[in-house]
C-alpha atoms as a PDB file:
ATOM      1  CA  UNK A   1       0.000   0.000   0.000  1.00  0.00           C
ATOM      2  CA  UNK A   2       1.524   3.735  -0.829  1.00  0.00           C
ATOM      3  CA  UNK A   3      -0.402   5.551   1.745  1.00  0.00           C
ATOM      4  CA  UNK A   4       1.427   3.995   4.497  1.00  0.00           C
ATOM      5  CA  UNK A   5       4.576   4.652   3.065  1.00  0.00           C
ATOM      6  CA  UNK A   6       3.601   8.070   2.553  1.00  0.00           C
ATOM      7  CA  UNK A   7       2.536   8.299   6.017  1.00  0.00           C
ATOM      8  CA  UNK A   8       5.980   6.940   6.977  1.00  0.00           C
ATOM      9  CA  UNK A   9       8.096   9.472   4.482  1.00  0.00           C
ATOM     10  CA  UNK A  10       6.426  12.357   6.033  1.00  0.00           C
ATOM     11  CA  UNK A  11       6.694  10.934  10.011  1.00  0.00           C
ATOM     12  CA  UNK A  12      10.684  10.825   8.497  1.00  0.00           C
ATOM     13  CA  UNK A  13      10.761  14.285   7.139  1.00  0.00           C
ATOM     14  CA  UNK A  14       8.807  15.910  10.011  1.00  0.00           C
ATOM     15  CA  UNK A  15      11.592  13.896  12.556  1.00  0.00           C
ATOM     16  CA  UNK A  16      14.843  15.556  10.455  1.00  0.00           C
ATOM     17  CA  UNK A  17      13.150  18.763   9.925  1.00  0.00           C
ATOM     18  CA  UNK A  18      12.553  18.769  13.876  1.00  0.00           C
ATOM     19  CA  UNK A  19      16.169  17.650  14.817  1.00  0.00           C
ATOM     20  CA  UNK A  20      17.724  20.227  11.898  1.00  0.00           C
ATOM     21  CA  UNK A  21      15.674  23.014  13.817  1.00  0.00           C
ATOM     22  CA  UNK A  22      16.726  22.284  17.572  1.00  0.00           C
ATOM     23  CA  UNK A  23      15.224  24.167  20.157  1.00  0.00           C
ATOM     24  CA  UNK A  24      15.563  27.318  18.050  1.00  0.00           C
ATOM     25  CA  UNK A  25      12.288  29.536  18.231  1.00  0.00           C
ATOM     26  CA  UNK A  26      10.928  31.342  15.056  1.00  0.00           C
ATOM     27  CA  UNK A  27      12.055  35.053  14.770  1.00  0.00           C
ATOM     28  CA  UNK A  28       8.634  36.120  14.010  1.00  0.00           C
ATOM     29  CA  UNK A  29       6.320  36.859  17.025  1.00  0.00           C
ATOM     30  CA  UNK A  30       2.908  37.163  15.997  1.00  0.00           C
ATOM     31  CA  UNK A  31       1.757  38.898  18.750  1.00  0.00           C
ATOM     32  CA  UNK A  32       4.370  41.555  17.508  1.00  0.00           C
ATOM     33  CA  UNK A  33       3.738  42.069  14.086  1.00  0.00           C
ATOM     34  CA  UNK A  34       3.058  45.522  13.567  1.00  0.00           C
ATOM     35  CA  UNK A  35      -0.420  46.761  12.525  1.00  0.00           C
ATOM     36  CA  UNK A  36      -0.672  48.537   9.478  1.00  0.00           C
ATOM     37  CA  UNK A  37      -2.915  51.939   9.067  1.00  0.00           C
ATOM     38  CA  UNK A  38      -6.385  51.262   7.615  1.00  0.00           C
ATOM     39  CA  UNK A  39      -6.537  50.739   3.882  1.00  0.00           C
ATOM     40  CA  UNK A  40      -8.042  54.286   3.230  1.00  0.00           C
ATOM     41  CA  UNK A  41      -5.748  56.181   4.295  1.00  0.00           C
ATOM     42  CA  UNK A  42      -3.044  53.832   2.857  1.00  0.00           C
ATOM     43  CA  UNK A  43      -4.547  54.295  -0.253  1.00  0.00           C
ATOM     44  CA  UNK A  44      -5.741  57.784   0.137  1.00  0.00           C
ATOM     45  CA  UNK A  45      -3.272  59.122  -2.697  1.00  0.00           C
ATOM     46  CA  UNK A  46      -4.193  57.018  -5.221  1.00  0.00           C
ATOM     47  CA  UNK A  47      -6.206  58.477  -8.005  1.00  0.00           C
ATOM     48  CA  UNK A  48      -9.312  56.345  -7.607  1.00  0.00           C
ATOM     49  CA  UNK A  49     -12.758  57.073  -6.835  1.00  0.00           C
ATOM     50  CA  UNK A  50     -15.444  54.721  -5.076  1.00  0.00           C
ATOM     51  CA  UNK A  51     -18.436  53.564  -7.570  1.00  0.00           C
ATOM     52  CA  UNK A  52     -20.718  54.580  -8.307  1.00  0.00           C
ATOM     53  CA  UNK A  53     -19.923  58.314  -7.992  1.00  0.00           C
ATOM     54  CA  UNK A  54     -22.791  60.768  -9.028  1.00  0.00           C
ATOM     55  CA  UNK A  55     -20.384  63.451 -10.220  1.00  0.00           C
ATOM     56  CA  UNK A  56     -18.378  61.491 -11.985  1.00  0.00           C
ATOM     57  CA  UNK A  57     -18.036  62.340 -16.050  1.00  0.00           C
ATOM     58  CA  UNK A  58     -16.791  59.769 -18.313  1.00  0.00           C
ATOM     59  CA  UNK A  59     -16.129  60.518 -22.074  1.00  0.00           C
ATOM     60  CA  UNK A  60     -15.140  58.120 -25.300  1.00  0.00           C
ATOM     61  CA  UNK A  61     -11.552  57.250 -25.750  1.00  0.00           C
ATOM     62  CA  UNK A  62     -10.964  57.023 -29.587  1.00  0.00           C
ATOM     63  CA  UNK A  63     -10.147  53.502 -30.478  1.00  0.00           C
ATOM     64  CA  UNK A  64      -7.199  53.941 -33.252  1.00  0.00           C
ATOM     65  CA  UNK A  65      -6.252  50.719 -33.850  1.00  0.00           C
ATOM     66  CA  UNK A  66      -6.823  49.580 -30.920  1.00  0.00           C
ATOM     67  CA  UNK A  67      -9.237  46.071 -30.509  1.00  0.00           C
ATOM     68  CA  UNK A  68     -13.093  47.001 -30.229  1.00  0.00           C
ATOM     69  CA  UNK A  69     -15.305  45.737 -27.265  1.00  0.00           C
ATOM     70  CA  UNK A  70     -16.057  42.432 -29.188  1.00  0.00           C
ATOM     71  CA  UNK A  71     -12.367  41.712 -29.595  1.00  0.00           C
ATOM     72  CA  UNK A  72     -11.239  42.491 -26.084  1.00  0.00           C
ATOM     73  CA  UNK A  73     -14.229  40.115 -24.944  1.00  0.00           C
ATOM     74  CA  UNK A  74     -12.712  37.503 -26.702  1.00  0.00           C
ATOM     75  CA  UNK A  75      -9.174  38.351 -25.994  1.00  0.00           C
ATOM     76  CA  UNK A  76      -9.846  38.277 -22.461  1.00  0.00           C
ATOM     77  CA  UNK A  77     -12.109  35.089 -22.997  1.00  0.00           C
ATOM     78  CA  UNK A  78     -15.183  36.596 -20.578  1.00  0.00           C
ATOM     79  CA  UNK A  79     -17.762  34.382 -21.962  1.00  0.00           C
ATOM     80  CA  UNK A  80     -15.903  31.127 -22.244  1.00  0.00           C
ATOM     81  CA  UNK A  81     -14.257  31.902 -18.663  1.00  0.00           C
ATOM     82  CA  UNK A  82     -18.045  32.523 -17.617  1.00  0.00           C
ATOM     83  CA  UNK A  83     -17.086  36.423 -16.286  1.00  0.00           C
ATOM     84  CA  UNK A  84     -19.454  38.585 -17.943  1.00  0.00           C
ATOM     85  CA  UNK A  85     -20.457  41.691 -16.527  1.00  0.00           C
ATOM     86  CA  UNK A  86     -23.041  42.256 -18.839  1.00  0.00           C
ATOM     87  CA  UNK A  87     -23.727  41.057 -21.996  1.00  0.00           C
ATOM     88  CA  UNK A  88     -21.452  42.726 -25.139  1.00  0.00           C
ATOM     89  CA  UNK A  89     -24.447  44.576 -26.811  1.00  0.00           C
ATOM     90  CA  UNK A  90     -25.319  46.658 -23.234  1.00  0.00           C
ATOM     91  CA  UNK A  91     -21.942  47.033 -23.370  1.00  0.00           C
ATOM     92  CA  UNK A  92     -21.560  48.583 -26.579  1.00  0.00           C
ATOM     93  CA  UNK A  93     -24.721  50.492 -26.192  1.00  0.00           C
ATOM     94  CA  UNK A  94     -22.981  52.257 -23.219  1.00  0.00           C
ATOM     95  CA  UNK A  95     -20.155  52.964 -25.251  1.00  0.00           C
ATOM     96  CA  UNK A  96     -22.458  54.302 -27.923  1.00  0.00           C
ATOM     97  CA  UNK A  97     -24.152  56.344 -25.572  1.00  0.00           C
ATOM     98  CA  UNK A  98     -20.805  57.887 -24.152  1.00  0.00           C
ATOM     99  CA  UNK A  99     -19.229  58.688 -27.440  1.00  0.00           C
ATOM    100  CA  UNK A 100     -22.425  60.336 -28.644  1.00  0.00           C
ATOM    101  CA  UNK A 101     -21.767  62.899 -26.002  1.00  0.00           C
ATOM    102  CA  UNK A 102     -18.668  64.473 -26.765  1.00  0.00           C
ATOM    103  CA  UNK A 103     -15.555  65.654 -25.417  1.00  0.00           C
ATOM    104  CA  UNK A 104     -17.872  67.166 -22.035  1.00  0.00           C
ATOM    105  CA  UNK A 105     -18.836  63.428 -21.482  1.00  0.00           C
ATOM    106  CA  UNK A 106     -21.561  62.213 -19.485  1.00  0.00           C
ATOM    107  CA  UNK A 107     -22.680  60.699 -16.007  1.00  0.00           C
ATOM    108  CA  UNK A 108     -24.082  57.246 -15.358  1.00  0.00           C
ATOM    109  CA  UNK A 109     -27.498  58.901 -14.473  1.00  0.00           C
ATOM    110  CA  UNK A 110     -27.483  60.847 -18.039  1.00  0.00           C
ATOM    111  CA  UNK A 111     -26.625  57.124 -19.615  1.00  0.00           C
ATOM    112  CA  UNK A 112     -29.193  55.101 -18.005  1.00  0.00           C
ATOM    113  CA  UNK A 113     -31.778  57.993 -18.702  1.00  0.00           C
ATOM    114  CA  UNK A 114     -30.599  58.515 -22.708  1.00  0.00           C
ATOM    115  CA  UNK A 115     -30.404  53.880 -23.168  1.00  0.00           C
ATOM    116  CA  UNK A 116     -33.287  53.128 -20.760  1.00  0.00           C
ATOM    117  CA  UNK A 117     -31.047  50.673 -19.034  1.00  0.00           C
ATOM    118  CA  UNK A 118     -30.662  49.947 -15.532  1.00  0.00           C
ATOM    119  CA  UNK A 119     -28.409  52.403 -13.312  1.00  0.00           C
ATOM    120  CA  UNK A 120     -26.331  49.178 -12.588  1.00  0.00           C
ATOM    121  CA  UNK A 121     -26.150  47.914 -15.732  1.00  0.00           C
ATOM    122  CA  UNK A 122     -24.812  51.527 -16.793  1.00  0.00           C
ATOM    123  CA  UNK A 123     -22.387  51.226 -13.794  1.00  0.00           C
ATOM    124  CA  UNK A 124     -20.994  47.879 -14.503  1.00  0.00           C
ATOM    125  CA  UNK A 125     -20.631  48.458 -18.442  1.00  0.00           C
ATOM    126  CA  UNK A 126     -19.261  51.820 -17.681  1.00  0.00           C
ATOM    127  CA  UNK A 127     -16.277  50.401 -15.056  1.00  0.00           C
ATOM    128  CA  UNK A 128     -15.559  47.682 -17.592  1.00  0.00           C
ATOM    129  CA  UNK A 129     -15.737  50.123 -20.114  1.00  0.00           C
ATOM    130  CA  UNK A 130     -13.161  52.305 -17.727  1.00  0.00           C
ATOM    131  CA  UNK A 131     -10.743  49.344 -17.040  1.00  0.00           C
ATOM    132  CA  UNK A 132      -9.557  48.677 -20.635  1.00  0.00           C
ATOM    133  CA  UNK A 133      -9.450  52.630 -21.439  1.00  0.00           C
ATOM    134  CA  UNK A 134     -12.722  52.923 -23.329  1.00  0.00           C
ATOM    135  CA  UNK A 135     -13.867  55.611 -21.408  1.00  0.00           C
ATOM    136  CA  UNK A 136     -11.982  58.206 -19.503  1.00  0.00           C
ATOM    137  CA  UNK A 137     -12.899  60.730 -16.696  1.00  0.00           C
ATOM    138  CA  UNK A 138     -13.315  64.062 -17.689  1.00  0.00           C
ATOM    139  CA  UNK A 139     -11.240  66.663 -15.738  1.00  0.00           C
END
């Protein structure tokens, strides 16, 4: 049978591993680790914004050259990997909807209104949208 012999290697290993360590104590204390500062104001510097954000204005990045929606779906393989956040043709409506505004952009409440889709579905394509540099803020 194997699993004995397993059972036996790893009774061997823990013995030498034991002997090779002596009475010698580990250098970390965990009652002594020090405690970090919270996350926000870790991260209080970094150029991000919670979601969704009422004032927030996003805008159309110009694709040139770069893959379209469809392509970076498949690219990224979000249907076959089962990640959707929402289906590709909300998503390209919302990217429709953005680059039909201009340069001055729009905010998720002016996209929902102008597609008739859900806040959240305008929130979710928009992020998406956001991550691979469809859309941009407007400063």
């Amino acid at each position: 049978m194997i699993i004995p012999q397993m059972q036996a290697l790893w009774g061997e290993q823990a013995a030498m591993l034991t002997h090779a360590r002596g009475n010698a104590r580990s250098k970390l204390q965990p009652g002594r680790i020090p405690v970090g500062p919270a996350p926000e104001l870790m991260f209080a510097r970094y150029p991000s914004h919670p979601a969704p954000d009422a004032t927030r204005r996003l805008r159309a990045v110009p694709l040139d050259g770069r893959p379209t929606v469809a392509d970076t779906l498949t690219l990224r393989r979000y249907a076959a990997s089962g990640r959707m956040v929402e289906g590709e043709s909300r998503i390209e409506a919302v990217l429709q909807a953005y680059a039909a505004r201009g340069p001055n952009g729009a905010s998720e409440a002016e996209i929902a209104q102008e597609t008739g889709l859900h806040p959240g579905t305008v929130a979710r394509a928009g992020l998406w949208l956001a991550k691979y540099h469809f859309l941009e803020d407007v400063l």
